[in-house]
Protein backbone atom coordinates (compact mmCIF):
# COMPACT_ATOMS: atom_id res chain seq x y z
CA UNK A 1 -6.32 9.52 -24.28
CA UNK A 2 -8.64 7.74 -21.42
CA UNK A 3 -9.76 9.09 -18.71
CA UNK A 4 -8.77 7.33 -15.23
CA UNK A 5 -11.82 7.85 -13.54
CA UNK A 6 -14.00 7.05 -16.26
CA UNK A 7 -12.20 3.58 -16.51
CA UNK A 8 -12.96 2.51 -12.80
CA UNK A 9 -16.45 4.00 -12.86
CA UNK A 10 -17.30 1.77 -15.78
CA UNK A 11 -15.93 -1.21 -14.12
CA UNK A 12 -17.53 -0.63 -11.34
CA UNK A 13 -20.85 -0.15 -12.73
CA UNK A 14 -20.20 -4.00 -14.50
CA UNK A 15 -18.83 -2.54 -17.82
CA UNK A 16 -16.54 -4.15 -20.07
CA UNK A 17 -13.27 -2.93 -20.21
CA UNK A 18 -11.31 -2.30 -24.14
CA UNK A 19 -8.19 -4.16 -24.25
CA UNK A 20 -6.66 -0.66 -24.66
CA UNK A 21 -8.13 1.06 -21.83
CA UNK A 22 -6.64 -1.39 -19.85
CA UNK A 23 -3.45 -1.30 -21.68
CA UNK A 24 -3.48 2.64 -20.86
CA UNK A 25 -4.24 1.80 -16.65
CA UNK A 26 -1.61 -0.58 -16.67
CA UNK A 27 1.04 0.67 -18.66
CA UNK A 28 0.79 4.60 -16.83
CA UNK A 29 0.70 2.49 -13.29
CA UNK A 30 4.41 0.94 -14.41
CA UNK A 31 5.11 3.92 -15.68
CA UNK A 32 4.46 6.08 -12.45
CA UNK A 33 1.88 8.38 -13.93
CA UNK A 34 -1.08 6.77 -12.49
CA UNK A 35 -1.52 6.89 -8.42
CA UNK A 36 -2.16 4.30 -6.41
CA UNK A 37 -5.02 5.39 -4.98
CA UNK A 38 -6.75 5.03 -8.27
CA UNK A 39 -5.61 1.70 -9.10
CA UNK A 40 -6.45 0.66 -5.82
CA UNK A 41 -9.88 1.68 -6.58
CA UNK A 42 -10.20 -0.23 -9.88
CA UNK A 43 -8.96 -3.30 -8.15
CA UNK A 44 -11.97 -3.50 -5.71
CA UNK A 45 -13.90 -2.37 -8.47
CA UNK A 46 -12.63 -5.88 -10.37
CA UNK A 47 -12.86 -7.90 -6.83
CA UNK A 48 -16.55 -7.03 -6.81
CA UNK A 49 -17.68 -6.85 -10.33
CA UNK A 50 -15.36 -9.37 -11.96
CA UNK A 51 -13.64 -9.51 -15.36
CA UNK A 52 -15.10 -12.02 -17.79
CA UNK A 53 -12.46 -14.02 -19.99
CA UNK A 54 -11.31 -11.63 -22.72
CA UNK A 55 -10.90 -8.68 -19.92
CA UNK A 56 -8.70 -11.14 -17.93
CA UNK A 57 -6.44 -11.98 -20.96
CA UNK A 58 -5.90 -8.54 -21.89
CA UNK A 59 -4.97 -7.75 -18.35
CA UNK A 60 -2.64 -10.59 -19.01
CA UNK A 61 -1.04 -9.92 -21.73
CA UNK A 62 -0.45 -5.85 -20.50
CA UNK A 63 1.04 -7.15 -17.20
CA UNK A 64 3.17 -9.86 -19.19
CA UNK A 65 4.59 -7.01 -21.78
CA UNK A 66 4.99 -4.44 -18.70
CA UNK A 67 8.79 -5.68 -19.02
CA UNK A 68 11.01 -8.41 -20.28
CA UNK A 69 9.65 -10.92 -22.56
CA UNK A 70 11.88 -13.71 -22.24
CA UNK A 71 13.11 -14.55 -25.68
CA UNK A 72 13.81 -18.58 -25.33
CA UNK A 73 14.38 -19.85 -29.36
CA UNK A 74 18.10 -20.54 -28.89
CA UNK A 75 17.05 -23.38 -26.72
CA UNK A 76 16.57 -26.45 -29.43
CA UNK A 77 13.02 -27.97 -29.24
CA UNK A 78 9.48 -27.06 -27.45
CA UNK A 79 10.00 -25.71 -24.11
CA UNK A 80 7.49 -26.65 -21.55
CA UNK A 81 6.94 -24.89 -18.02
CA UNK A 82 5.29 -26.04 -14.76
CA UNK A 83 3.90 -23.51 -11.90
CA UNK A 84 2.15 -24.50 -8.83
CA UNK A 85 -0.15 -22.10 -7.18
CA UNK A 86 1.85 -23.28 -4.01
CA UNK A 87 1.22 -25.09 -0.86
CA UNK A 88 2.60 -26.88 1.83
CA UNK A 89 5.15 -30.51 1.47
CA UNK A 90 5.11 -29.17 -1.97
CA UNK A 91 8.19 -30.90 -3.34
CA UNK A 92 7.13 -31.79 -7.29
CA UNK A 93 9.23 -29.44 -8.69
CA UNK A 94 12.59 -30.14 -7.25
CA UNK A 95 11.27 -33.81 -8.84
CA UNK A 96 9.91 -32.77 -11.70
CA UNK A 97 12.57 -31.45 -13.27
CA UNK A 98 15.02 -33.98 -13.61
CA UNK A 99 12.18 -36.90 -14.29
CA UNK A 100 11.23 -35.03 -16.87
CA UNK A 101 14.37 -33.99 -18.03
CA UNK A 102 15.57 -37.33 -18.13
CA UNK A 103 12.81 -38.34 -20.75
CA UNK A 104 13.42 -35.40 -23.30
CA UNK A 105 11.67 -32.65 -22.19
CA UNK A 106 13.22 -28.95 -22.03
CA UNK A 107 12.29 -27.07 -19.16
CA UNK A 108 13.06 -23.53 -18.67
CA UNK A 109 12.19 -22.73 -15.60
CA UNK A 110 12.00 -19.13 -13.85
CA UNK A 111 11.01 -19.59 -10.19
CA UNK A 112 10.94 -17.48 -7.02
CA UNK A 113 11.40 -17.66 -3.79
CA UNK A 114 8.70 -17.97 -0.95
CA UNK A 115 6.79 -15.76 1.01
CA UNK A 116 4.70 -16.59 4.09
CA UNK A 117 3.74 -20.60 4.34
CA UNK A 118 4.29 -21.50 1.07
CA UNK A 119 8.07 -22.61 0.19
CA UNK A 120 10.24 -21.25 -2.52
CA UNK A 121 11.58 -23.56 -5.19
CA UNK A 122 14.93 -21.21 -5.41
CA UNK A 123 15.32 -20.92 -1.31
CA UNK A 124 15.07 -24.81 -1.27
CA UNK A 125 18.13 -25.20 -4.09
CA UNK A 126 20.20 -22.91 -2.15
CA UNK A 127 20.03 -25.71 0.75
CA UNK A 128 22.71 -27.79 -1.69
CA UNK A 129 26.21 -26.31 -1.22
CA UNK A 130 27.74 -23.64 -4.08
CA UNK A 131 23.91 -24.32 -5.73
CA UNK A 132 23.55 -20.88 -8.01
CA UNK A 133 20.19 -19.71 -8.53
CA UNK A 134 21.02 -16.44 -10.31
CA UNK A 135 22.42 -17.35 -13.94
CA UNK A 136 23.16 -15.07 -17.18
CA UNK A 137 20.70 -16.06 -20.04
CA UNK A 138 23.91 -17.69 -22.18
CA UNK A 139 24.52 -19.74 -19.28
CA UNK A 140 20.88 -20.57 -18.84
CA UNK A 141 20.35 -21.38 -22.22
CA UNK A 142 23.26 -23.10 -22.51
CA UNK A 143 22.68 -25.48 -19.32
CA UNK A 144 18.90 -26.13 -21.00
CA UNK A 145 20.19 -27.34 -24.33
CA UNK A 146 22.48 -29.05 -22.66
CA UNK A 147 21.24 -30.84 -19.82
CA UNK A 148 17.93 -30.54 -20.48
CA UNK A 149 16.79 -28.46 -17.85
CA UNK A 150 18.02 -25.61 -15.72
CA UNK A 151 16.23 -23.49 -12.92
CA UNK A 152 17.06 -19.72 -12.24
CA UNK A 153 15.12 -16.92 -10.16
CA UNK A 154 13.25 -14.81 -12.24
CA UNK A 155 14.54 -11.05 -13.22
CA UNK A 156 13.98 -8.28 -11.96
CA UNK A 157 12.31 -6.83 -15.19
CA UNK A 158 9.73 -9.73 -15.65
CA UNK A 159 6.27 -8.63 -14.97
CA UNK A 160 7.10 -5.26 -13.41
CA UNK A 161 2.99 -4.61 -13.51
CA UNK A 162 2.20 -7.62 -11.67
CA UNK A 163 4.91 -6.72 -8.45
CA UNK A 164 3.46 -3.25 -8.44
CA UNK A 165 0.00 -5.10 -8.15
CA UNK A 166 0.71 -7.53 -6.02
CA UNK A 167 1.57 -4.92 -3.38
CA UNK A 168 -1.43 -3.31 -3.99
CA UNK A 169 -3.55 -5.79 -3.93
CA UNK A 170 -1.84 -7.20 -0.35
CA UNK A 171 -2.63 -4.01 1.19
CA UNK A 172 -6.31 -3.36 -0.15
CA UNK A 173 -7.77 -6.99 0.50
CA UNK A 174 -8.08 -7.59 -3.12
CA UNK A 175 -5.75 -10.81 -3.15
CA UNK A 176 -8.62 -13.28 -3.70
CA UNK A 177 -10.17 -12.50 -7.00
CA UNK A 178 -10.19 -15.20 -9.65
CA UNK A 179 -9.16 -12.95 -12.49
CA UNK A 180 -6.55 -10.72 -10.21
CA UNK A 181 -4.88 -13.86 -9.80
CA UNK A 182 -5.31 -15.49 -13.33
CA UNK A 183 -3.73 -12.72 -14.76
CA UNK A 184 -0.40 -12.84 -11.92
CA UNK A 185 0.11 -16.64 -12.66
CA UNK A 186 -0.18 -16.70 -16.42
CA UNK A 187 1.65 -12.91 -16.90
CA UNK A 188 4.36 -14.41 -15.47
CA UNK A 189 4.34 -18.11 -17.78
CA UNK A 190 3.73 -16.06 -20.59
CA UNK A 191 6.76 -13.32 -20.36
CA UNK A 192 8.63 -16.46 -19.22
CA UNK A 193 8.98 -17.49 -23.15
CA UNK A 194 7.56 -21.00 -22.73
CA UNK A 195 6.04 -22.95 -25.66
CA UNK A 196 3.46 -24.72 -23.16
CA UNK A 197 2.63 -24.69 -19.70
CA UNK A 198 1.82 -26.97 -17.35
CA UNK A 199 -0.57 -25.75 -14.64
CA UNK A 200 -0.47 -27.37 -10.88
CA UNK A 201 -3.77 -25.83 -8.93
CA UNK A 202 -4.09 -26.58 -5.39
CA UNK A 203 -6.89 -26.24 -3.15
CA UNK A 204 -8.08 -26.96 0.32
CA UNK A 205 -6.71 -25.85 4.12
CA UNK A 206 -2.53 -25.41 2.85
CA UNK A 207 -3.52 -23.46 -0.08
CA UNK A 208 -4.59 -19.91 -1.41
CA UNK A 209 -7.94 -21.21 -3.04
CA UNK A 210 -9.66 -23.21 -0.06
CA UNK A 211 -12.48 -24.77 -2.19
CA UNK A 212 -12.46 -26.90 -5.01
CA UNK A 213 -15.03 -25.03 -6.96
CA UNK A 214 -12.48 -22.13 -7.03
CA UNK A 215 -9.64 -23.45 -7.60
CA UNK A 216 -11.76 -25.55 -11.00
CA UNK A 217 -12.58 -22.17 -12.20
CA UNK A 218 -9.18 -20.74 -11.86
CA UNK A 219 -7.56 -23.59 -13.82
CA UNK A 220 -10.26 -23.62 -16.55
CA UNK A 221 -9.86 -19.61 -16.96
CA UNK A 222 -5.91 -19.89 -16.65
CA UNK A 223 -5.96 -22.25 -19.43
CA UNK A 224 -8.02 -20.46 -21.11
CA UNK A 225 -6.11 -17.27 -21.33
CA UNK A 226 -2.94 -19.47 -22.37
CA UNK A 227 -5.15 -20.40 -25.25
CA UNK A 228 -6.17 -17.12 -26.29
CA UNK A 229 -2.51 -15.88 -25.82
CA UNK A 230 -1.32 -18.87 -27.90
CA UNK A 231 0.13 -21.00 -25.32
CA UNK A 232 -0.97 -24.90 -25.30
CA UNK A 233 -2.09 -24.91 -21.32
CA UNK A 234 -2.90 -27.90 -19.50
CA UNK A 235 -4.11 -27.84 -15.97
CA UNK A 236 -4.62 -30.23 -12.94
CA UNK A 237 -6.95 -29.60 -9.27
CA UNK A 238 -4.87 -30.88 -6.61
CA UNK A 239 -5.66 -31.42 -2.65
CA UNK A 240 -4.06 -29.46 -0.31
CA UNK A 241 -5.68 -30.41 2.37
CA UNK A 242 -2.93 -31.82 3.70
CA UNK A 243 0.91 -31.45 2.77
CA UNK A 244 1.47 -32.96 -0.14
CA UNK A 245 4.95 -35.00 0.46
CA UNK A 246 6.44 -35.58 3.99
CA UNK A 247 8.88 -32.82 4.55
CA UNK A 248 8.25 -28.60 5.40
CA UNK A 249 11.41 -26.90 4.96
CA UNK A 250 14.30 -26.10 2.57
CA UNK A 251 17.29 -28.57 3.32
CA UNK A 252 14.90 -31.71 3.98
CA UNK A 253 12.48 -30.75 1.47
CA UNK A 254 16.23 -31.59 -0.67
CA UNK A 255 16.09 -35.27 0.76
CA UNK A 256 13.28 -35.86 -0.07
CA UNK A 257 13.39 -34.56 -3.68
CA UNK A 258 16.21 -37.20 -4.04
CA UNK A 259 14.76 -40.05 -1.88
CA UNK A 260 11.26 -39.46 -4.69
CA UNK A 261 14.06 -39.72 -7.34
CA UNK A 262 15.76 -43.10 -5.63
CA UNK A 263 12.26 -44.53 -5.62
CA UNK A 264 11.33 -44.13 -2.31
CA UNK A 265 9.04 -40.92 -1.79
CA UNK A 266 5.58 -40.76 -0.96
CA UNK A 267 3.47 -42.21 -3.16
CA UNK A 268 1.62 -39.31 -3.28
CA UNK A 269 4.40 -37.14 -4.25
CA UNK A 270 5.54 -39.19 -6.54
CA UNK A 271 2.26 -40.11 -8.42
CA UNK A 272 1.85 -36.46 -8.72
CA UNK A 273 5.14 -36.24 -10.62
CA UNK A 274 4.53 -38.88 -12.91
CA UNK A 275 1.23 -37.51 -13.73
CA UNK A 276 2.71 -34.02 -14.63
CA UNK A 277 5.82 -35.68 -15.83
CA UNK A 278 3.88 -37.49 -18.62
CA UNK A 279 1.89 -35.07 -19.67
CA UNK A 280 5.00 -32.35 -20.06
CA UNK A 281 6.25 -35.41 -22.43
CA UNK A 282 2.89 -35.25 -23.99
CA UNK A 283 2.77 -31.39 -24.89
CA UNK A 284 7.07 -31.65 -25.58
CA UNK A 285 5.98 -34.37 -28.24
CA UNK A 286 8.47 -36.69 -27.45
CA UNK A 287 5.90 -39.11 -26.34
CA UNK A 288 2.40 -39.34 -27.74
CA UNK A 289 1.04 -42.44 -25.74
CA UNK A 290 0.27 -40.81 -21.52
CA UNK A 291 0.61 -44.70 -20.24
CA UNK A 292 3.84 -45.09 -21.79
CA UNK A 293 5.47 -41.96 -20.74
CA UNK A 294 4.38 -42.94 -17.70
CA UNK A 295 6.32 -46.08 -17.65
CA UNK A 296 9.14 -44.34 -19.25
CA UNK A 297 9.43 -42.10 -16.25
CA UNK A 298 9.09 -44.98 -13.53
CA UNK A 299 12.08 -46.81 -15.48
CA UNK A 300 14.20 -43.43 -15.83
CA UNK A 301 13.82 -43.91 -11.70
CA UNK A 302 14.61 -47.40 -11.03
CA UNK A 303 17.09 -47.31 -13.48
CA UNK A 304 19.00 -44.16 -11.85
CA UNK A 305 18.38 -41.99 -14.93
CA UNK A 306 15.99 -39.42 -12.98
CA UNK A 307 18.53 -39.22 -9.86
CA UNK A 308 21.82 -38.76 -12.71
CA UNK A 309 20.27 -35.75 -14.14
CA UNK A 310 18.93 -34.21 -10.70
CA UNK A 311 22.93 -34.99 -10.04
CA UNK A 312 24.26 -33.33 -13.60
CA UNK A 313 21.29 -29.90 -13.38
CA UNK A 314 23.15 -29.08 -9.66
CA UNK A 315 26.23 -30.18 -11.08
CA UNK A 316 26.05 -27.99 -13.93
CA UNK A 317 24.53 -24.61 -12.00
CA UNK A 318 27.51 -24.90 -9.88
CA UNK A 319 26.21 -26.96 -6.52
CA UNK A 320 27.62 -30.52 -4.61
CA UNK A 321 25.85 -33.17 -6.54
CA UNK A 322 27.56 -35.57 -3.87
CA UNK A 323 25.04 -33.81 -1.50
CA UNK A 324 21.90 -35.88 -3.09
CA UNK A 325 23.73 -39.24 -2.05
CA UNK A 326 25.44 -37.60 1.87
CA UNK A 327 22.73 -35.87 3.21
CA UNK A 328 25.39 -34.81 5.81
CA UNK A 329 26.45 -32.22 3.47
CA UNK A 330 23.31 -30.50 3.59
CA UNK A 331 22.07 -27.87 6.25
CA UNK A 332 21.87 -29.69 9.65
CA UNK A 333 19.86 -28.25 12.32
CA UNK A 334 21.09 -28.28 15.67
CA UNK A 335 18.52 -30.08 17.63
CA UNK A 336 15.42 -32.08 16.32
CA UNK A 337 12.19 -33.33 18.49
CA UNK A 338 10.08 -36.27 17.68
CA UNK A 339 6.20 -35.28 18.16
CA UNK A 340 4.68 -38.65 19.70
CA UNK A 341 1.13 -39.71 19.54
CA UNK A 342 -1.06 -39.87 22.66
CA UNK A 343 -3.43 -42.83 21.42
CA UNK A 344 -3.48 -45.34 19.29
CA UNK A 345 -6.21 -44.67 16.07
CA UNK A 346 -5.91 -43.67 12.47
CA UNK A 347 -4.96 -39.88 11.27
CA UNK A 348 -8.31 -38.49 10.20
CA UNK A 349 -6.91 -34.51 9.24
CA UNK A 350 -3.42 -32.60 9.18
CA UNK A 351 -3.85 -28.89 9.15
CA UNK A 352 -1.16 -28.23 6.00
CA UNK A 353 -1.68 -24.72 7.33
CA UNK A 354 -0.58 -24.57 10.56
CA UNK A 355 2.00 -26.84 9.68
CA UNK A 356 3.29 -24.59 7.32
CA UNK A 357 2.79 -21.55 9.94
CA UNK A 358 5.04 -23.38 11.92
CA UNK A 359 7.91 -24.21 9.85
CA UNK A 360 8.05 -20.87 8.58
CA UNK A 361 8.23 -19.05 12.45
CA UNK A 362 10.69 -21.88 12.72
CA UNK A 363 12.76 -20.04 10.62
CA UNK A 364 12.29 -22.16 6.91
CA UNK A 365 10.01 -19.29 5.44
CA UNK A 366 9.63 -15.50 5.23
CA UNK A 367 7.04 -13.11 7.08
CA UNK A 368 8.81 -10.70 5.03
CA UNK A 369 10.39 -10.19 1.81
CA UNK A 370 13.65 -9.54 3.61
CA UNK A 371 13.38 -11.86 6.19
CA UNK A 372 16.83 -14.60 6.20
CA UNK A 373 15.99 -18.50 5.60
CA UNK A 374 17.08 -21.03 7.88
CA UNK A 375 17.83 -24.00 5.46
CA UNK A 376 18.38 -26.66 8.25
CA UNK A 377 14.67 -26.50 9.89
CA UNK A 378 11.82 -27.68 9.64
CA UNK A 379 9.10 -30.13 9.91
CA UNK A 380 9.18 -34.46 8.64
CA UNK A 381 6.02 -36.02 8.90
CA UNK A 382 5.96 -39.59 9.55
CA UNK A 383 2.52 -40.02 8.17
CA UNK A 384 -0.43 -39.10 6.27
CA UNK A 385 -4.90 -38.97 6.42
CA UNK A 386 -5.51 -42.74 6.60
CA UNK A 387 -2.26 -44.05 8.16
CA UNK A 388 -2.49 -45.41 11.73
CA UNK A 389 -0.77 -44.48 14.71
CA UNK A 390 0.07 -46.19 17.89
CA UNK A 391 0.68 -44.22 20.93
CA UNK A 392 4.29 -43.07 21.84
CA UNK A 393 5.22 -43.61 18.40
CA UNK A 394 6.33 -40.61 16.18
CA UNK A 395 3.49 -38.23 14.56
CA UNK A 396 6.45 -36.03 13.26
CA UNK A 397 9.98 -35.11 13.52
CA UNK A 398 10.61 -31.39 13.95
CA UNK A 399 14.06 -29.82 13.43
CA UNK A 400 15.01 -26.72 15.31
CA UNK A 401 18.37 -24.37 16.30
CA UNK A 402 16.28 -22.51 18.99
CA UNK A 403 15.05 -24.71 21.69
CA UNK A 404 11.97 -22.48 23.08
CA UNK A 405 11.24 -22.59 19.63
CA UNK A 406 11.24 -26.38 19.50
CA UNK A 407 9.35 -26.71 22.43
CA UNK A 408 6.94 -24.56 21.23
CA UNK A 409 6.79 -25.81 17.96
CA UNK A 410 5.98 -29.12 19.38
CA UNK A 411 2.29 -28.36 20.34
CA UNK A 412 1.82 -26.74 17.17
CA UNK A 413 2.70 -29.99 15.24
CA UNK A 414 0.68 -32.23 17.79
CA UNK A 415 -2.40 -30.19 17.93
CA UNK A 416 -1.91 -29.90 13.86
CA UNK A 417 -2.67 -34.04 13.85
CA UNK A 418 -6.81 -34.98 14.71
CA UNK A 419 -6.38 -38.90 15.40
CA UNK A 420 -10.30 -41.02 15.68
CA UNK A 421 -10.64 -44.58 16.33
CA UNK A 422 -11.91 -45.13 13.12
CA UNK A 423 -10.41 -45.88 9.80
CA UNK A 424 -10.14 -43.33 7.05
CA UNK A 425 -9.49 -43.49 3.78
CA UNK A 426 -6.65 -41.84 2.06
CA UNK A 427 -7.38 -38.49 0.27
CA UNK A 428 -7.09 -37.84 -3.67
CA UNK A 429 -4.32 -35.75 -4.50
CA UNK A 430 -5.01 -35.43 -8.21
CA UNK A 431 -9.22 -34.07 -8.23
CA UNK A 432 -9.79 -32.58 -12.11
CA UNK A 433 -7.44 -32.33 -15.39
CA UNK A 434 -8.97 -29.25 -17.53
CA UNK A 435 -7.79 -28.44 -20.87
CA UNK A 436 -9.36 -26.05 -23.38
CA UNK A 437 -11.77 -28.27 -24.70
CA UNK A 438 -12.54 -30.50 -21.73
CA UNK A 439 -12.78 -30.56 -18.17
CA UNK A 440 -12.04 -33.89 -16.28
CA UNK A 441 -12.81 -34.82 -13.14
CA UNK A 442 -11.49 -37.88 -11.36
């Protein structure tokens, strides 16, 4: 028997915590016999004194066993999982999936839906007519071993510890602290059942870790914990800076997905995919060369390969496939705006932020957890840091079914663009790739 007080005093004097003391906080918080007030006080007590790596797993691994462990070994082969730390234009998955599908890989994939700026991977499904995002675990294994991939939200009993958290945390400005959030991420990928895990970190003005420093130390102790809890875990750095594809919002985020797949997205977008994309191959084993599973992904898209199975996953959980090809069938908002430049010159920044802001007062996210989605708005951005722009010509398109809210949106968007005289170069998307033994930075 511990006792609860003792526990946060230590911590908070810089102690190291037993894996079973914090086995015992954890598991009496889920259970309801610990009050909040006390784990509210050993949460500031880790935002201020830290938790050094073995501390963090354990906290991990207690969160991740707080509930279902998702038992995946009826689906043949290694299963691989992706998770992005979430941003703004952050499309890859609704790509990833099928590319990587298409070339072998099984993917497994429990996602969520989005809260505040950051879109939901299950909210932007929905946007595809009859789409179900809520299947049994037959069905979902069945779709995976047969299609290759499937996507479904995540249970209710999956990391009870870390919702219970979470809410703390929200409410005690303890959100930002590197191991606090290590342990949410990777509680979640581990309870998931995965064999490996693929880690997408973001950083800069549209993400949760602003600097790059932080978000290279949360990748290099997030992979590794999945070492420690015997899960292969690659991770990449990537800019957020600025949105990461073209479109903000559920329904056109959709289009886009499938304009990537048809060979036409943003090349940064897309090279983002294909980077991922080969190294899920990699850690899958069905490839063991990166260059050529590369090239086997950019042939899987020209050929149509990628696009069929995007076509055969909605197909198969019950949505239109027909709606990847007439975009017609999709959410339509009523009225749309384009945002025109006022000079001619080059785009030196986009704040991802309050471009995401926007979109989601516009209806495409959630202030609240109860808060209805608008599928049909948002925001399409007709170009990115280092493109030019001549004046009167289109900075954006927004898409609206309020019109004060159009209007008003419209200065956001403008005053969301800085435009110089000079030329700029293009931004980095991908910045570091860490593994266990190495960190590389590009």
């Amino acid at each position: 028997m511990f006792f609860v007080p003792e526990i946060i005093e230590k911590k908070r004097n810089g102690g190291k915590l037993s894996g079973e003391e914090i086995r015992y906080l954890i598991e009496g918080y889920v259970r309801g016999e610990i009050p909040d007030y006390q784990v509210s006080a050993f949460l500031m007590a880790v935002y201020f004194r830290g938790m050094d790596e073995e501390e963090t797993t354990e906290l991990t691994m207690a969160m991740a066993r707080s509930g279902e462990m998702v038992d995946l070994s009826a689906i043949e082969g290694v299963k691989v999982d992706k998770h992005s730390s979430g941003g703004i234009a952050d499309t890859t998955t609704l790509v990833l999936l099928p590319l990587a599908a298409s070339a072998g890989v099984k993917i497994a994939k429990l996602s969520g839906r989005g809260l505040g700026h950051t879109g939901g991977t299950i909210d932007k499904l929905e946007s595809i007519p009859g789409f179900r995002t809520e299947l049994s675990k037959d069905e979902f294994v069945r779709i995976v071993n047969e299609a290759g991939a499937a996507i479904t939200g995540q249970s209710k009993d999956l990391v009870p510890a870390d919702k219970k958290l979470y809410a703390l945390r929200d409410v005690t400005a303890t959100v930002d602290s590197i191991p606090l959030i290590a342990a949410s991420i990777m509680s979640k990928k581990i309870a998931g059942g995965a064999d490996r895990i693929v880690l997408d970190v973001k950083f800069g003005g549209g993400a949760f870790m602003k600097r790059y420093e932080d978000a290279l130390e949360l990748a290099r102790i997030m992979v590794n914990i999945g070492k420690l809890a015997g899960r292969q875990t690659v991770a990449y750095v990537t800019d957020m800076d600025q949105p990461l594809g073209l479109a903000i919002g559920n329904g056109i985020e959709v289009i886009e997905a499938a304009e990537t797949l048809k060979g036409r997205g943003h090349k940064d977008l897309l090279n983002l995919c294909l980077e991922l994309g080969s190294e899920m191959m990699l850690l899958a084993g069905v490839e063991k060369d990166k260059e050529k599973a590369r090239k086997k992904l950019l042939e899987n898209i020209r050929s149509g390969k990628a696009l069929e199975k995007f076509k055969e996953i909605v197909r198969r959980q019950g949505g239109d496939p027909d709606a990847l090809e007439d975009y017609s069938l999709l959410p339509r908002a009523r009225f749309s705006r384009g945002v025109e430049a006022r000079e001619d010159g080059c785009i030196e920044k986009i704040d991802a932020l309050r471009l995401g802001l926007t979109a989601m007062k516009l209806g495409a996210g959630r202030q609240k957890k109860d808060d209805a989605i608008d599928h049909s708005v948002g925001i399409w951005l007709c170009g990115k840091v280092g493109d030019g722009v001549e004046k009167g010509k289109p900075l954006a398109v927004i898409y609206a079914n309020d019109e004060e809210k159009l209007q008003w949106a419209a200065e956001e968007v403008r005053g969301a663009f800085r435009i110089t005289r000079e030329k700029v170069e293009t931004r980095r998307v991908i910045r570091a790739r860490v593994t266990a033994e190495n960190i590389e930075e590009f």
